[in-house]
Protein backbone atom coordinates (compact mmCIF):
# COMPACT_ATOMS: atom_id res chain seq x y z
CA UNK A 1 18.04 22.95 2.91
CA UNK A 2 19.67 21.44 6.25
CA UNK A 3 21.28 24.85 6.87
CA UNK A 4 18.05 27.08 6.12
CA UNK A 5 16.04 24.60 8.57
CA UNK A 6 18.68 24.75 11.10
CA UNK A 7 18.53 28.84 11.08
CA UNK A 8 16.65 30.37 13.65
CA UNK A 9 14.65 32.27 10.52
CA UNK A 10 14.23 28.69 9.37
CA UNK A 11 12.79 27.24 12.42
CA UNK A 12 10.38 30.14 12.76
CA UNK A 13 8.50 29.57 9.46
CA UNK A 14 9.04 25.52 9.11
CA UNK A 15 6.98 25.86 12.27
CA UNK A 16 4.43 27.61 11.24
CA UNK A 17 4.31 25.70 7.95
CA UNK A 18 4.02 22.56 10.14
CA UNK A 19 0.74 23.73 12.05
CA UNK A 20 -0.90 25.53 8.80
CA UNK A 21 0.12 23.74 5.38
CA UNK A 22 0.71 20.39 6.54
CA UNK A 23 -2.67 18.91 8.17
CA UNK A 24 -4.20 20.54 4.51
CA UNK A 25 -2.27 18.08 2.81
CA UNK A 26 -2.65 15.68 5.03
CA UNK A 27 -6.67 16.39 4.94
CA UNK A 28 -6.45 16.08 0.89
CA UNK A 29 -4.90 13.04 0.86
CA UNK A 30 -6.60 10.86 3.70
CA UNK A 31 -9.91 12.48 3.86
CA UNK A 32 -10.47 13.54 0.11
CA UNK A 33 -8.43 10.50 -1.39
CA UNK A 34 -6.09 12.04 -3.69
CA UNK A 35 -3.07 10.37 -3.30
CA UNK A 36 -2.22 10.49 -7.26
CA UNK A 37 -3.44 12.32 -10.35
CA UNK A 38 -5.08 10.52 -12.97
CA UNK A 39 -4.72 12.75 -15.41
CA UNK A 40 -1.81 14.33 -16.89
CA UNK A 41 -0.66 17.30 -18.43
CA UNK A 42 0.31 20.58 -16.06
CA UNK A 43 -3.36 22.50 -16.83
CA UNK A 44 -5.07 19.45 -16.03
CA UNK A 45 -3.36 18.06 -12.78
CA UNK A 46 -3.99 22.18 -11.53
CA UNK A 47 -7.64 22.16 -12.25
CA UNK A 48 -7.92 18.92 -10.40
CA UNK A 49 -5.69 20.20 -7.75
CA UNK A 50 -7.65 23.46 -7.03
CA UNK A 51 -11.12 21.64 -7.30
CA UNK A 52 -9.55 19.34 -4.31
CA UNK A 53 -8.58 22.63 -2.58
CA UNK A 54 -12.32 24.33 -3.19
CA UNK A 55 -13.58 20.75 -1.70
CA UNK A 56 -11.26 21.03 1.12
CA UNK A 57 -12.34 25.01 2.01
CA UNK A 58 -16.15 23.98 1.91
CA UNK A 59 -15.54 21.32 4.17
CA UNK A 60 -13.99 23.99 6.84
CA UNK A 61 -16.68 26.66 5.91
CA UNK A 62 -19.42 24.10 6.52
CA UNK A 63 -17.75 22.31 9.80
CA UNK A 64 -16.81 25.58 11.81
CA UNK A 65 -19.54 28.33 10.03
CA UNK A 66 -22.93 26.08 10.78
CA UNK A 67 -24.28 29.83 10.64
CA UNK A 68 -22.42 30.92 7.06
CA UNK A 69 -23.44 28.01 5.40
């Protein structure tokens, strides 16, 4: 992983993923308050997961759309 980060391919996308995939996380887990899952099982923990992720888009649409929404 070291070497693929140090690449100059690496670099490129790790800093992209930094400015796009990383404040959504960071959103979900301060804002929306999932910091575990509660329930278990791999079905489960994705329908919770993409219900926080729905949550998460309607929060954008509605904060920068005032006219979509």
């Amino acid at each position: 992983m070291k070497w693929k980060i140090n690449s100059s391919l690496g670099r490129l996308v790790y800093s992209k993923r930094i400015g796009t995939v990383e404040p959504v996380f960071a959103h979900i887990c301060s804002v929306l308050g999932l910091n575990r899952f509660p329930l278990r099982g791999k079905h489960k923990v994705n329908t919770q997961w993409l219900l926080y992720c729905i949550v998460h888009n309607i929060i954008i649409i509605h904060r920068f759309a005032p006219g979509f929404t």
